[in-house]
N, C-alpha and C. Protein backbone atom coordinates (compact mmCIF):
# COMPACT_ATOMS: atom_id res chain seq x y z
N UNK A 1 101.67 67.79 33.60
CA UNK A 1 102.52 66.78 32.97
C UNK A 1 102.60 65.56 33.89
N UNK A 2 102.62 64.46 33.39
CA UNK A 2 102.53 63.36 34.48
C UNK A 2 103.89 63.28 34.69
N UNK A 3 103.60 62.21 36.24
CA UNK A 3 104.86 62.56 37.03
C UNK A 3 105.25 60.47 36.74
N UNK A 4 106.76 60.14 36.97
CA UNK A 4 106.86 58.60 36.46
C UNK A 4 107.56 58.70 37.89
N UNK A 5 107.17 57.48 39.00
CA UNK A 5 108.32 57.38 39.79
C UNK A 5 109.73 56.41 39.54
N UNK A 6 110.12 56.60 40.12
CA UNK A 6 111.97 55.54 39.80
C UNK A 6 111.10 54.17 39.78
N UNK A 7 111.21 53.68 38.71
CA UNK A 7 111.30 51.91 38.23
C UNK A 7 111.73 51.22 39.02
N UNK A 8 112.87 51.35 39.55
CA UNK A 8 113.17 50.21 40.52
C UNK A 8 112.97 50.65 42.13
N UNK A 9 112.34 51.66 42.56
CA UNK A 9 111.61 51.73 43.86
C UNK A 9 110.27 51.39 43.86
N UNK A 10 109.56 52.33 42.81
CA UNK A 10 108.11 52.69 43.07
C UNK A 10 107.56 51.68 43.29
N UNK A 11 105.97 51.81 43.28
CA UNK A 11 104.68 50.90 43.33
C UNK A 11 104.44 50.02 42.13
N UNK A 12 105.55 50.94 41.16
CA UNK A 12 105.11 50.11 39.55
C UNK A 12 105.91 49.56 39.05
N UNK A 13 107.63 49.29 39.90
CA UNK A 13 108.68 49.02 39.25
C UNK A 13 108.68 47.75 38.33
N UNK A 14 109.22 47.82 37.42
CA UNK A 14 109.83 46.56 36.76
C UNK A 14 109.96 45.38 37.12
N UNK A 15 109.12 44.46 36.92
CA UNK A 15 109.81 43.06 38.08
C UNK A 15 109.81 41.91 36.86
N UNK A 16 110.36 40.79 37.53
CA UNK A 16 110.23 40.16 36.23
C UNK A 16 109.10 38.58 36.99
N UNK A 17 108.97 37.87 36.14
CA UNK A 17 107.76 36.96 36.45
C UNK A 17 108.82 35.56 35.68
N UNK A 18 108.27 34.98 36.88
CA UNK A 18 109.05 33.19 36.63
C UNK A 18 109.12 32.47 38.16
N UNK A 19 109.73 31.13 37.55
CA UNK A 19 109.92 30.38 39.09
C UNK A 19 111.17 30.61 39.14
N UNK A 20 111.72 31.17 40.17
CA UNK A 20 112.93 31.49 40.12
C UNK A 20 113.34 30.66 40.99
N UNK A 21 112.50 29.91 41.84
CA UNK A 21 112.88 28.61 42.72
C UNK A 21 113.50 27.54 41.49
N UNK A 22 114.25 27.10 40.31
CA UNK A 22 114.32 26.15 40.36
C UNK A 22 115.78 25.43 40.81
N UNK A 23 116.08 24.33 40.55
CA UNK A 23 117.45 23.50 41.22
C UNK A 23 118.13 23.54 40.33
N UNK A 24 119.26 24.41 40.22
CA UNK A 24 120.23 24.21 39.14
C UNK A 24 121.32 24.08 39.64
N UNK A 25 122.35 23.27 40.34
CA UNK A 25 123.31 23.03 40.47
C UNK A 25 124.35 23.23 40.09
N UNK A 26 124.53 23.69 38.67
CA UNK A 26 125.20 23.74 37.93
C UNK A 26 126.00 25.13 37.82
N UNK A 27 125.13 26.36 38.44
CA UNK A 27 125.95 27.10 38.90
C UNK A 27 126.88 27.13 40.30
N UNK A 28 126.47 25.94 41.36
CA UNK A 28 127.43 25.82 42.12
C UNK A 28 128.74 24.95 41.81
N UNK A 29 128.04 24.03 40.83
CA UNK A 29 129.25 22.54 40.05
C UNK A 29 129.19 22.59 38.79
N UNK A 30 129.83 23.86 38.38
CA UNK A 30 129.72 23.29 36.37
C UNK A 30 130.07 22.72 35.42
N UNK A 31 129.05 22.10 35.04
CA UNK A 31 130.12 20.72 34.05
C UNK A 31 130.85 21.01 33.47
N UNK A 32 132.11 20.41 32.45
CA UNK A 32 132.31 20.75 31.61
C UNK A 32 131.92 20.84 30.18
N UNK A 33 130.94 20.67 30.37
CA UNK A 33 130.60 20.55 28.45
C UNK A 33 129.26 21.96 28.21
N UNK A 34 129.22 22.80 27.66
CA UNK A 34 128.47 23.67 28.04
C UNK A 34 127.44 23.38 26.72
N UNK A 35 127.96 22.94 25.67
CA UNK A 35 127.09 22.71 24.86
C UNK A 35 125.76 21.32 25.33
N UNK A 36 126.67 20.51 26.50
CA UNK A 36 125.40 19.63 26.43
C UNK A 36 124.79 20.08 27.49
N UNK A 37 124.80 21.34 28.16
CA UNK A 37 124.01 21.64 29.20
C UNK A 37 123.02 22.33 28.77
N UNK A 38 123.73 23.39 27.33
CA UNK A 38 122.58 24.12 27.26
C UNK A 38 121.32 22.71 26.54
N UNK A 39 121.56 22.33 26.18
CA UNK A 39 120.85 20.79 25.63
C UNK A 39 120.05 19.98 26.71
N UNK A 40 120.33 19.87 27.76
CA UNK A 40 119.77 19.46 29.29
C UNK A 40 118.74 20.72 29.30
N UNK A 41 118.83 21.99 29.50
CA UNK A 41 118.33 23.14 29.51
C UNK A 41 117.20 23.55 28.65
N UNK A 42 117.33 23.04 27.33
CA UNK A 42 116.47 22.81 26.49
C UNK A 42 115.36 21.90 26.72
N UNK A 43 116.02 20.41 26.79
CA UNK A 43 114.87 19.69 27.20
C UNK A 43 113.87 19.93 28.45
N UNK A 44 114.75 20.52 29.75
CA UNK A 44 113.93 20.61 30.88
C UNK A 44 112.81 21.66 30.54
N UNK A 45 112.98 22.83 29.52
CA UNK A 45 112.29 23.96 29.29
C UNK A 45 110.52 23.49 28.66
N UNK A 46 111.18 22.22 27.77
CA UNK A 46 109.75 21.29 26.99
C UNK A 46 109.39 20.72 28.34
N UNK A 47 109.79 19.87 28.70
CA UNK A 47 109.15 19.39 30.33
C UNK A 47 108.38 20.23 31.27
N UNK A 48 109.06 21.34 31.37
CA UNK A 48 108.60 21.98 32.59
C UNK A 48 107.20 23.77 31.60
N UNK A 49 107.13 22.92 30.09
CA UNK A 49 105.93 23.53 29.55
C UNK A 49 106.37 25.08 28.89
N UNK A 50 107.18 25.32 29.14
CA UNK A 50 107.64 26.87 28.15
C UNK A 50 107.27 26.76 27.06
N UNK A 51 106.63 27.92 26.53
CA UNK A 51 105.98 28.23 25.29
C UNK A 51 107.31 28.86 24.14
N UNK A 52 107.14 27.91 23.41
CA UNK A 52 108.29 28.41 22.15
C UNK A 52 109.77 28.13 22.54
N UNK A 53 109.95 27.08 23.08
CA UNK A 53 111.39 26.60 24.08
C UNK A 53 112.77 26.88 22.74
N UNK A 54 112.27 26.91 21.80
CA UNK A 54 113.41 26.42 20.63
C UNK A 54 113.55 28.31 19.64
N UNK A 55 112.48 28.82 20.26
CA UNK A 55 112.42 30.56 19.79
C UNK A 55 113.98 30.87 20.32
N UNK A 56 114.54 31.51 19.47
CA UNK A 56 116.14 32.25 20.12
C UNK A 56 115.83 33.18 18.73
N UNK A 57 116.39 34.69 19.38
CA UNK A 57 116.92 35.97 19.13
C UNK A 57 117.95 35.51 18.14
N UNK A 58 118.47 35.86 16.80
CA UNK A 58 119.57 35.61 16.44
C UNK A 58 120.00 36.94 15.68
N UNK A 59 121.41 37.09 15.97
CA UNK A 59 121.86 38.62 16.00
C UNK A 59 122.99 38.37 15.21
N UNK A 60 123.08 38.84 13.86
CA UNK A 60 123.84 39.13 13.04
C UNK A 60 124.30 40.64 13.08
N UNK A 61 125.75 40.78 12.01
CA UNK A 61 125.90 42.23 11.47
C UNK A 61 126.87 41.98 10.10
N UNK A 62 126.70 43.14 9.26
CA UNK A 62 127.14 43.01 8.17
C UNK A 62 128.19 43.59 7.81
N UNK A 63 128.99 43.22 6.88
CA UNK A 63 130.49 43.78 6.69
C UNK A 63 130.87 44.77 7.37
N UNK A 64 129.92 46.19 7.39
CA UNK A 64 130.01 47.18 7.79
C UNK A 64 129.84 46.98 9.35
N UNK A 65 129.15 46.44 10.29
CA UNK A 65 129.27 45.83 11.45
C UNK A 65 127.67 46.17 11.87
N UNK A 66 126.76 47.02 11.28
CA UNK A 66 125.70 47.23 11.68
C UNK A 66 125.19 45.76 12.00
N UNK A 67 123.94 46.15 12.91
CA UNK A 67 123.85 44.67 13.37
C UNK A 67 122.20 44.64 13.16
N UNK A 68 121.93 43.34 13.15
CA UNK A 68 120.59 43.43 12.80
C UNK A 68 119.90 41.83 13.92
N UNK A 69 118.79 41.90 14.35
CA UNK A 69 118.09 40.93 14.92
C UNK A 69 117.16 40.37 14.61
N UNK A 70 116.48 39.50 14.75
CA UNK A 70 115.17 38.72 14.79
C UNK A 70 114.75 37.35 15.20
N UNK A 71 114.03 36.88 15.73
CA UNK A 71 113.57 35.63 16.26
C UNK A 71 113.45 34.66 14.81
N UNK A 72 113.98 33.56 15.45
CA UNK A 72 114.22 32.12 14.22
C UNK A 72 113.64 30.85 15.08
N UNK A 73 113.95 29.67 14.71
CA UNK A 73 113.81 28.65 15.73
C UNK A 73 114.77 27.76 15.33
N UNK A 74 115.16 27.78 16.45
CA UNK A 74 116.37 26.35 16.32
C UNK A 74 116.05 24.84 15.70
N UNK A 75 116.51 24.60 14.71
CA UNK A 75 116.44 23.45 14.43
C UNK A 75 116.58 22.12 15.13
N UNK A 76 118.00 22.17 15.80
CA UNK A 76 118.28 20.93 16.57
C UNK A 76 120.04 21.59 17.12
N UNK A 77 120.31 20.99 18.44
CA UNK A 77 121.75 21.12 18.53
C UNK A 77 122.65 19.44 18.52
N UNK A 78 123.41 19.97 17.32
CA UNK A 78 123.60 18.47 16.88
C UNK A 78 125.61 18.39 16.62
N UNK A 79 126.15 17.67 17.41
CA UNK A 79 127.84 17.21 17.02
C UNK A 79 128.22 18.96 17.89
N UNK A 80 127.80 19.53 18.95
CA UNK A 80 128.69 21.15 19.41
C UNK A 80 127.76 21.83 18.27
N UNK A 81 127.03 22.03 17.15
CA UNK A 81 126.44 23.19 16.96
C UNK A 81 125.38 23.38 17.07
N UNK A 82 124.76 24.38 16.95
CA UNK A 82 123.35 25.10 16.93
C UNK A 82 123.21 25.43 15.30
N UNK A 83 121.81 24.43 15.07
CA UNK A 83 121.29 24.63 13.39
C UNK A 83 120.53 25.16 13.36
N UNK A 84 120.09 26.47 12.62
CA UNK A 84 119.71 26.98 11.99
C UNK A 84 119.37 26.81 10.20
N UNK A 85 118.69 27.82 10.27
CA UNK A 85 117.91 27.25 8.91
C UNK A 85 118.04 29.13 7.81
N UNK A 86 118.46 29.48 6.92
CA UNK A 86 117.52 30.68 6.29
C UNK A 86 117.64 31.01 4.72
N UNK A 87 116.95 32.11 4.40
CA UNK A 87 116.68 31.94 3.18
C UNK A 87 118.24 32.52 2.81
N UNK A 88 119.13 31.84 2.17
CA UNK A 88 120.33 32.89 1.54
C UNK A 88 120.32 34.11 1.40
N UNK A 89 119.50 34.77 0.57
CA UNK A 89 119.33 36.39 -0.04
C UNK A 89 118.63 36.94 1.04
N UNK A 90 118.44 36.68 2.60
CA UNK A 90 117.57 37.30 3.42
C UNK A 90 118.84 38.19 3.71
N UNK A 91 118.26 39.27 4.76
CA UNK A 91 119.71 39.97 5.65
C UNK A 91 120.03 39.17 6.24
N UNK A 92 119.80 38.18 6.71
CA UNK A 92 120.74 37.48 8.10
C UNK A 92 121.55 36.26 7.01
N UNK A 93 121.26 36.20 5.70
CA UNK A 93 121.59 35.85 5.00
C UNK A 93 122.77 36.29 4.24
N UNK A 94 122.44 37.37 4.62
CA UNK A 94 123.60 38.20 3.23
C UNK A 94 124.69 38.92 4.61
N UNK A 95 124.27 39.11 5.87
CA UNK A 95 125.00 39.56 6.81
C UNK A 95 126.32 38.07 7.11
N UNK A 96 125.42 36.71 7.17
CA UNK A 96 126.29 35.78 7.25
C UNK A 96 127.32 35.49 6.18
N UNK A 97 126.90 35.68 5.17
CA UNK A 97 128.26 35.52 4.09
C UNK A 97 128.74 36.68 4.05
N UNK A 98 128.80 37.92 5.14
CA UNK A 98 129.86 38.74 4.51
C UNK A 98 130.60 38.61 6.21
N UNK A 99 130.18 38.48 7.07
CA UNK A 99 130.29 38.42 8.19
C UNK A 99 129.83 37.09 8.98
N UNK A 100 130.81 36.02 8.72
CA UNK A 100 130.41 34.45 9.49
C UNK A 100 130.28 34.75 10.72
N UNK A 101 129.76 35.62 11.89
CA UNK A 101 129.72 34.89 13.20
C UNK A 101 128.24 35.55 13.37
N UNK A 102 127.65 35.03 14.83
CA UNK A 102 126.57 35.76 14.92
C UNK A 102 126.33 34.80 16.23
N UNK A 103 125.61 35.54 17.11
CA UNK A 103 124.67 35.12 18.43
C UNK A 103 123.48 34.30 18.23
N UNK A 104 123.03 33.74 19.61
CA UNK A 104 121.74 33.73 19.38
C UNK A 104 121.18 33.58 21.02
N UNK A 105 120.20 34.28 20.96
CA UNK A 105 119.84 34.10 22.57
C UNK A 105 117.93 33.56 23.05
N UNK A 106 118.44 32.61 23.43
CA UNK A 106 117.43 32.09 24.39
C UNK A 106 116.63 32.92 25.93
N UNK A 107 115.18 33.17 25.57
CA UNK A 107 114.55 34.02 26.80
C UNK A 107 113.10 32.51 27.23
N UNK A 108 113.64 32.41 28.57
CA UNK A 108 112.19 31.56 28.57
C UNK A 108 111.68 32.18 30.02
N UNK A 109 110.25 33.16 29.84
CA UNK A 109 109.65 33.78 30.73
C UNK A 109 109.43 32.92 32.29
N UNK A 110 108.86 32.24 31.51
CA UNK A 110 108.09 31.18 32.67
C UNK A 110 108.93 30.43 33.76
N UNK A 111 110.28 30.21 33.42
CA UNK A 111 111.28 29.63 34.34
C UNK A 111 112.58 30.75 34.24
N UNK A 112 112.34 31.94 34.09
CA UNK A 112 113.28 32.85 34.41
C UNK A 112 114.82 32.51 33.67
N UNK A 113 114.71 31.85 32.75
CA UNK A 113 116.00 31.53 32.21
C UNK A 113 117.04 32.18 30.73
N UNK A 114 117.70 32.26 30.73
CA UNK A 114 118.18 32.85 29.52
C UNK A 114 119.71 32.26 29.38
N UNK A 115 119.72 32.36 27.68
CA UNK A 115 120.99 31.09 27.50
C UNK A 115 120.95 32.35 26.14
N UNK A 116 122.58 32.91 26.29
CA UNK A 116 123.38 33.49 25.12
C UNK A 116 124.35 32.46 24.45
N UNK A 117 124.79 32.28 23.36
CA UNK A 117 125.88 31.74 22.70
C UNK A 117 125.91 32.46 21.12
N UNK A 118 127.44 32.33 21.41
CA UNK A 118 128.33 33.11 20.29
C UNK A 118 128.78 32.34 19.22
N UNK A 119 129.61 32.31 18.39
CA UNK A 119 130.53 32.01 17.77
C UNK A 119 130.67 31.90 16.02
N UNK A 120 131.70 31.22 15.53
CA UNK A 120 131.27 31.37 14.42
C UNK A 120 130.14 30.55 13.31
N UNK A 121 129.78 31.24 12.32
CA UNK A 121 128.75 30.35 11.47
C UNK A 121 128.87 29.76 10.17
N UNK A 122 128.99 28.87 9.79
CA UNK A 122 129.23 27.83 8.44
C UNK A 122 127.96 27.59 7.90
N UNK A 123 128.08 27.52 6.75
CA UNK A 123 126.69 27.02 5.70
C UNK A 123 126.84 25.55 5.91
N UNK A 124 125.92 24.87 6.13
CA UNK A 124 125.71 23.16 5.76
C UNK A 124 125.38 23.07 4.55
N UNK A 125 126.06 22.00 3.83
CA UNK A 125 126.46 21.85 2.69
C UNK A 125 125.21 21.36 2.28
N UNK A 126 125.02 20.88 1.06
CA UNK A 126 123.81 20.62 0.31
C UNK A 126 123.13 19.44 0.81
N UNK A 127 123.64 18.44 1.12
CA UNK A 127 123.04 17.06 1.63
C UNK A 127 122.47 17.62 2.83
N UNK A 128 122.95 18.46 4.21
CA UNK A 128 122.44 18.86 5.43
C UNK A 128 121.49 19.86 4.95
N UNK A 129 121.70 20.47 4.05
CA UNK A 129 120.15 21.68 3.99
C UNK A 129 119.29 21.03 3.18
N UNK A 130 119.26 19.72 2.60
CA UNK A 130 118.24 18.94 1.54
C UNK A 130 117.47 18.11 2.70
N UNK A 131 118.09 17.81 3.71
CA UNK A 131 117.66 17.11 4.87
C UNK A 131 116.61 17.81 5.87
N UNK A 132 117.35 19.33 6.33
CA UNK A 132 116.62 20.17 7.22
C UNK A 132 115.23 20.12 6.17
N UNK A 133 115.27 20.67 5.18
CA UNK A 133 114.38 21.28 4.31
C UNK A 133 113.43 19.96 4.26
N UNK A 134 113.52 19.03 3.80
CA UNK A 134 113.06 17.75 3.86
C UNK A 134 111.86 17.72 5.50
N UNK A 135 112.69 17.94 6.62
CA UNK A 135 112.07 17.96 7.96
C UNK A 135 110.91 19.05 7.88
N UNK A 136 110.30 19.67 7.34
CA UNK A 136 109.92 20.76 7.45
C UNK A 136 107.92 20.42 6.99
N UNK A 137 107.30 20.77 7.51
CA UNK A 137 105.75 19.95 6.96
C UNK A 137 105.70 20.65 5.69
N UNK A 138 104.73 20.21 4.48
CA UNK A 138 104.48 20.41 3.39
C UNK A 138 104.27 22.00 3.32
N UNK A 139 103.67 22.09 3.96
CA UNK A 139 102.80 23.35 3.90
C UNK A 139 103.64 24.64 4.41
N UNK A 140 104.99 24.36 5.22
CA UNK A 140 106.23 25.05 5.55
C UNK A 140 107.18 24.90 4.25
N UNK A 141 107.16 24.11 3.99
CA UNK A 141 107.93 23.46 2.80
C UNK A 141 107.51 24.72 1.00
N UNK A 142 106.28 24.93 0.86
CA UNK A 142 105.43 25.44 0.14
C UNK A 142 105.58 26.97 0.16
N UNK A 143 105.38 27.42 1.46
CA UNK A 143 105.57 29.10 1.98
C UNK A 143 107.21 29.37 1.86
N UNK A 144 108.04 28.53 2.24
CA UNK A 144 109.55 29.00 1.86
C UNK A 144 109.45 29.23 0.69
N UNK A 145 109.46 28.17 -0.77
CA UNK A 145 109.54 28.30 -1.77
C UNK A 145 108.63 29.32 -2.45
N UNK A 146 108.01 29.74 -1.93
CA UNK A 146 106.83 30.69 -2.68
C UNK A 146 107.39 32.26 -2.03
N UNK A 147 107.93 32.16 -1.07
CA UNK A 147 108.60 33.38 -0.73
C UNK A 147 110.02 33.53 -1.19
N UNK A 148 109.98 35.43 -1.51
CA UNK A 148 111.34 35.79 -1.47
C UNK A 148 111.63 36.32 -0.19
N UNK A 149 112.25 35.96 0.95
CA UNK A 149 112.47 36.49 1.42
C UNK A 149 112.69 38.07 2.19
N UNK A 150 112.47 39.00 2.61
CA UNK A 150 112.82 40.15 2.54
C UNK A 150 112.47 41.23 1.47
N UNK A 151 112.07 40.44 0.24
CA UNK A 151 111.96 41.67 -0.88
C UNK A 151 110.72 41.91 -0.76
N UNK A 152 111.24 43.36 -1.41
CA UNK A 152 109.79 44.24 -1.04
C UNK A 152 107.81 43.23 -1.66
N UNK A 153 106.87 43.12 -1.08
CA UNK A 153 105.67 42.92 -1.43
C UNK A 153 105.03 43.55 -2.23
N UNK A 154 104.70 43.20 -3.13
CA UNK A 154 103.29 44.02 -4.40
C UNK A 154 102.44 43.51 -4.08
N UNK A 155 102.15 42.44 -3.90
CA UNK A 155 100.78 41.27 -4.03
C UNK A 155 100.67 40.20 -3.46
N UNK A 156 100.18 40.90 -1.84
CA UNK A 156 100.24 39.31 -0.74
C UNK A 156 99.18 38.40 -1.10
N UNK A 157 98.20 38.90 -1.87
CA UNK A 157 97.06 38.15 -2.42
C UNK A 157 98.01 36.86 -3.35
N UNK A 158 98.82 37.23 -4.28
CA UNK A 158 99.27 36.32 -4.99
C UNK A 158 100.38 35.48 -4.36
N UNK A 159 100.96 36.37 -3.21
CA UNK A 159 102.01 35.14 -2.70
C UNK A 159 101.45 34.30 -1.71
N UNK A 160 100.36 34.00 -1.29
CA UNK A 160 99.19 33.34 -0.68
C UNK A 160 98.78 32.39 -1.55
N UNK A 161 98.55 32.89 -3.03
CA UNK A 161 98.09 31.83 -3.74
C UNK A 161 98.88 30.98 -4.12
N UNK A 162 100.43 31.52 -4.27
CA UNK A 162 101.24 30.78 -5.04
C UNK A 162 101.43 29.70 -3.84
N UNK A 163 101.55 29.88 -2.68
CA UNK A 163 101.74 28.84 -1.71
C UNK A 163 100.99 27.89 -1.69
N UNK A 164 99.66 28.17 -1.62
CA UNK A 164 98.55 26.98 -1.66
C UNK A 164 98.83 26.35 -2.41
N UNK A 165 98.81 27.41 -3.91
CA UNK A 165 99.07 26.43 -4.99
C UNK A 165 100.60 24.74 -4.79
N UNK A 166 101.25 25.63 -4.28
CA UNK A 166 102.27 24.25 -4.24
C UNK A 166 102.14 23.55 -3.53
N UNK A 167 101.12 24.02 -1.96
CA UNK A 167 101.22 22.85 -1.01
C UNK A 167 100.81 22.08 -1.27
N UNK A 168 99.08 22.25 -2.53
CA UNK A 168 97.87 22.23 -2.85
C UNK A 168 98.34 19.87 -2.74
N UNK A 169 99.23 19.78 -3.86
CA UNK A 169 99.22 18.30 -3.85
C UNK A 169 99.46 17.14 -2.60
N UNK A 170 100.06 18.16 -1.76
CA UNK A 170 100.39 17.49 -0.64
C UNK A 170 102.02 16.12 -0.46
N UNK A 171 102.36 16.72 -1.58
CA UNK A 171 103.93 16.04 -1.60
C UNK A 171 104.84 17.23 -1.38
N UNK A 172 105.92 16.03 -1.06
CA UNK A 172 107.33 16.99 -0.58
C UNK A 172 107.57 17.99 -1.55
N UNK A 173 108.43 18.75 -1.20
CA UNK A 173 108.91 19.92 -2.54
C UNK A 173 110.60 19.52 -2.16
N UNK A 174 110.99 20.05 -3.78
CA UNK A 174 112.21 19.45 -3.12
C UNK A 174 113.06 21.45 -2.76
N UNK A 175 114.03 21.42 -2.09
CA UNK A 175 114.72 22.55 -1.35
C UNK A 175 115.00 23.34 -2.71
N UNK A 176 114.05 24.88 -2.29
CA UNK A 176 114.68 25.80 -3.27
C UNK A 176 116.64 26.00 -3.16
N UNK A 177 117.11 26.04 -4.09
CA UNK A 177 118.30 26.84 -3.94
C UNK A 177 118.79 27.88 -3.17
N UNK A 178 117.72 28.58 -3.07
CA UNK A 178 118.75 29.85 -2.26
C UNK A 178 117.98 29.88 -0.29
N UNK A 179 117.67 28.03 -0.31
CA UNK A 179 117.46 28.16 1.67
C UNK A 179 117.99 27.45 1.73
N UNK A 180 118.87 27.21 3.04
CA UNK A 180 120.30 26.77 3.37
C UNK A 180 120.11 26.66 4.90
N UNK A 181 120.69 25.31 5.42
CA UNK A 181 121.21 25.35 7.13
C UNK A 181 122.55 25.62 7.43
N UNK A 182 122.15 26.33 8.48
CA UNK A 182 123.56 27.31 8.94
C UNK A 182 124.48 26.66 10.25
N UNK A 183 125.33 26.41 10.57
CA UNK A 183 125.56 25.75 11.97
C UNK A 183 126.29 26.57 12.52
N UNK A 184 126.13 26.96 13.59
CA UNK A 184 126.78 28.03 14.65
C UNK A 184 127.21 27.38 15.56
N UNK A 185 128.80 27.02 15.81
CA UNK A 185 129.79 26.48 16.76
C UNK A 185 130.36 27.37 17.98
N UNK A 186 129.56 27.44 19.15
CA UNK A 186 129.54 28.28 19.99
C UNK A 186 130.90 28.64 20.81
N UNK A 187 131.99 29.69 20.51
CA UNK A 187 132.95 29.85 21.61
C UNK A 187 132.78 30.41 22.65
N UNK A 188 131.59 30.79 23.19
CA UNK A 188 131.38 31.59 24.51
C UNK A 188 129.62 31.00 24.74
N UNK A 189 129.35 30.42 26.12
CA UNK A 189 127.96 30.32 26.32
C UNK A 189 127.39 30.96 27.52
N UNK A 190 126.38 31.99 28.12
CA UNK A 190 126.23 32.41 29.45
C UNK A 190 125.03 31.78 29.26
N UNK A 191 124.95 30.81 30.50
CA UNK A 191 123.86 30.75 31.48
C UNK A 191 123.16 31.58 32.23
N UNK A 192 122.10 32.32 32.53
CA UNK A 192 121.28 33.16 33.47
C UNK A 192 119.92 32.33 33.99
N UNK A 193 119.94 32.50 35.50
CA UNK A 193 119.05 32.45 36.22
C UNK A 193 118.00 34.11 36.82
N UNK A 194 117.49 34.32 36.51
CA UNK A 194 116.66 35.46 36.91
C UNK A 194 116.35 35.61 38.47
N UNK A 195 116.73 36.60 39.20
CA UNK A 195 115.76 36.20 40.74
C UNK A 195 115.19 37.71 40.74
N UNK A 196 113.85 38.11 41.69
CA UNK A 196 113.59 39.34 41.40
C UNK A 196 114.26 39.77 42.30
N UNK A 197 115.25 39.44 43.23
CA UNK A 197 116.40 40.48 44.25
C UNK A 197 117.04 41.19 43.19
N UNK A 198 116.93 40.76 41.95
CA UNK A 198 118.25 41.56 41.04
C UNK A 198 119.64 40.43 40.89
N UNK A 199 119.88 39.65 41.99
CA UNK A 199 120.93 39.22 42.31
C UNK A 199 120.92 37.75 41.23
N UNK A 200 120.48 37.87 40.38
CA UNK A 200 120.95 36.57 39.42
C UNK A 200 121.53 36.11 39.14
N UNK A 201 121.63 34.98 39.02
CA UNK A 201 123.02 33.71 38.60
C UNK A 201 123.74 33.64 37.08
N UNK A 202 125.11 34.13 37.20
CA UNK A 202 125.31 33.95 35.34
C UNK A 202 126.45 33.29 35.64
N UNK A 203 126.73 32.33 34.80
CA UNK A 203 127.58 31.46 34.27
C UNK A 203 128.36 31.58 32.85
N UNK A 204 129.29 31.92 32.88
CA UNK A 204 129.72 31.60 31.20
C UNK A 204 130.94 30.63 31.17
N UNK A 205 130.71 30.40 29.83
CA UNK A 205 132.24 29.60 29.43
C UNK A 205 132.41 30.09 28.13
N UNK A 206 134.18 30.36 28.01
CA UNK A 206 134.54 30.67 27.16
C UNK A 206 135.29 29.63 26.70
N UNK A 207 135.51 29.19 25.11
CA UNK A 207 136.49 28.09 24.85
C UNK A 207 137.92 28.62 24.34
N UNK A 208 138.73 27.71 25.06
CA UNK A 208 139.87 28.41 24.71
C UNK A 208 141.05 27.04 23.80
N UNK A 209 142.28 27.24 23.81
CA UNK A 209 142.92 26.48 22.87
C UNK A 209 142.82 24.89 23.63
N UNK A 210 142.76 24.74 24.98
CA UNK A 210 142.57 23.51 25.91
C UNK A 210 141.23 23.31 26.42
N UNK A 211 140.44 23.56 25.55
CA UNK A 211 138.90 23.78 26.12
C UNK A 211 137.92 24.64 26.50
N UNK A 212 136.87 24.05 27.20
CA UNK A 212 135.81 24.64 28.16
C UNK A 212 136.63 25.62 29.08
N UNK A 213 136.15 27.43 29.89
CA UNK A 213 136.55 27.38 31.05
C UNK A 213 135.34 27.87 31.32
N UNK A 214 134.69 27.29 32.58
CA UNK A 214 133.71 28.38 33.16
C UNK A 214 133.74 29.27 34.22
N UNK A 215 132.87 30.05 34.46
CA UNK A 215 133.55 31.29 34.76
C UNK A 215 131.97 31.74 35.39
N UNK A 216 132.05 32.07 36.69
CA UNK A 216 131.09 32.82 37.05
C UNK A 216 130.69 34.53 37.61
N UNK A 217 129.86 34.46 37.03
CA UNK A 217 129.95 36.45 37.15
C UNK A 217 129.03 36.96 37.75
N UNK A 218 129.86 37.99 38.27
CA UNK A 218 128.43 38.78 39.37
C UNK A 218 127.60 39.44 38.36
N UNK A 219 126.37 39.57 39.06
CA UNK A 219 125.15 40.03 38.22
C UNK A 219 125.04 41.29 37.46
């Protein structure tokens, strides 16, 4: 039977990969605004070349509290929220209208960084999801509308065609009904720095009735 040694001694342990050298100040002086840091954080991630900078984990659960995950991409963080985009009748769809709050977490390998935020989630009303939807290239635009979301597949051959078929003219489509932008108003944000000592940097802020507080935590 093969033998596994301890992960965090052996020759093969677990390590993680990034620059863990970078200058963040911000866990020695933290601003107060945590939403525009994670926003500073964002941009430096496009600068400094991270693959998929705007990919975040987003973690719903449904009435019942089961919880469910999957990777989305952030739209934009715009006025304190984080936009999101999804199909209504999806689960993270049907988890958000029975259950408004939900996470979403940021992993960027390459600079060792990770950014959680919480709080609750609101539908953007018809003019903001006619807009997102609008932003979206033709051919993204085409595959939403031609998909149901989540429901079961008979015939990927035909939901392939039906897409072409709409992208086929190369004009806008206008926003099916049931895809919608979501805005998530964050009351809790942790910052993480990765080091491979183990000894990593986390930051959070929680908002309370007088604001921002941040708050730093051992690893």
């Amino acid at each position: 039977m093969p033998q596994h040694s301890d992960s965090t001694t052996g020759p093969h342990r677990d390590s993680l990969s990034g620059d863990e050298g970078l200058v963040l100040p911000e866990f020695d002086d933290p601003p107060d605004d945590p939403v525009a840091l994670l926003g500073e954080w964002l941009d430096a991630a496009v600068r400094l070349g991270v693959r998929e900078p705007k990919a975040v984990t987003l973690s719903t659960s449904d009435a019942d509290g089961v919880p469910s995950a999957r990777t989305v991409l952030l739209k934009e963080v715009d006025g304190g929220a984080l936009v999101l985009t999804s199909h209504v009748a999806s689960r993270k769809g049907r988890d958000l209208a029975a259950n408004p709050v939900a996470a979403v977490t940021f992993y960027w390998r390459e600079t060792l960084q990770q950014i959680t935020a919480s709080g609750p989630v609101s539908r953007a009303d018809d003019a903001r999801s006619d807009a997102l939807f609008a932003s979206r290239p033709v051919d993204a635009q085409a595959t939403t509308a031609a998909s149901r979301q989540g429901e079961p597949l008979d015939d990927e051959a035909e939901l392939h065609r039906r897409a072409r078929e709409l992208a086929a003219p190369g004009e806008p489509l206008p926003r099916p009904p049931g895809w919608a932008g979501y805005l998530l108003v964050p009351d809790r944000i942790e910052f993480w720095h990765g080091r491979a000592s183990r000894l990593h940097r986390r930051l959070a802020y929680l908002r309370g009735a007088d604001g921002w507080r941040a708050t730093r935590l051992q690893p």
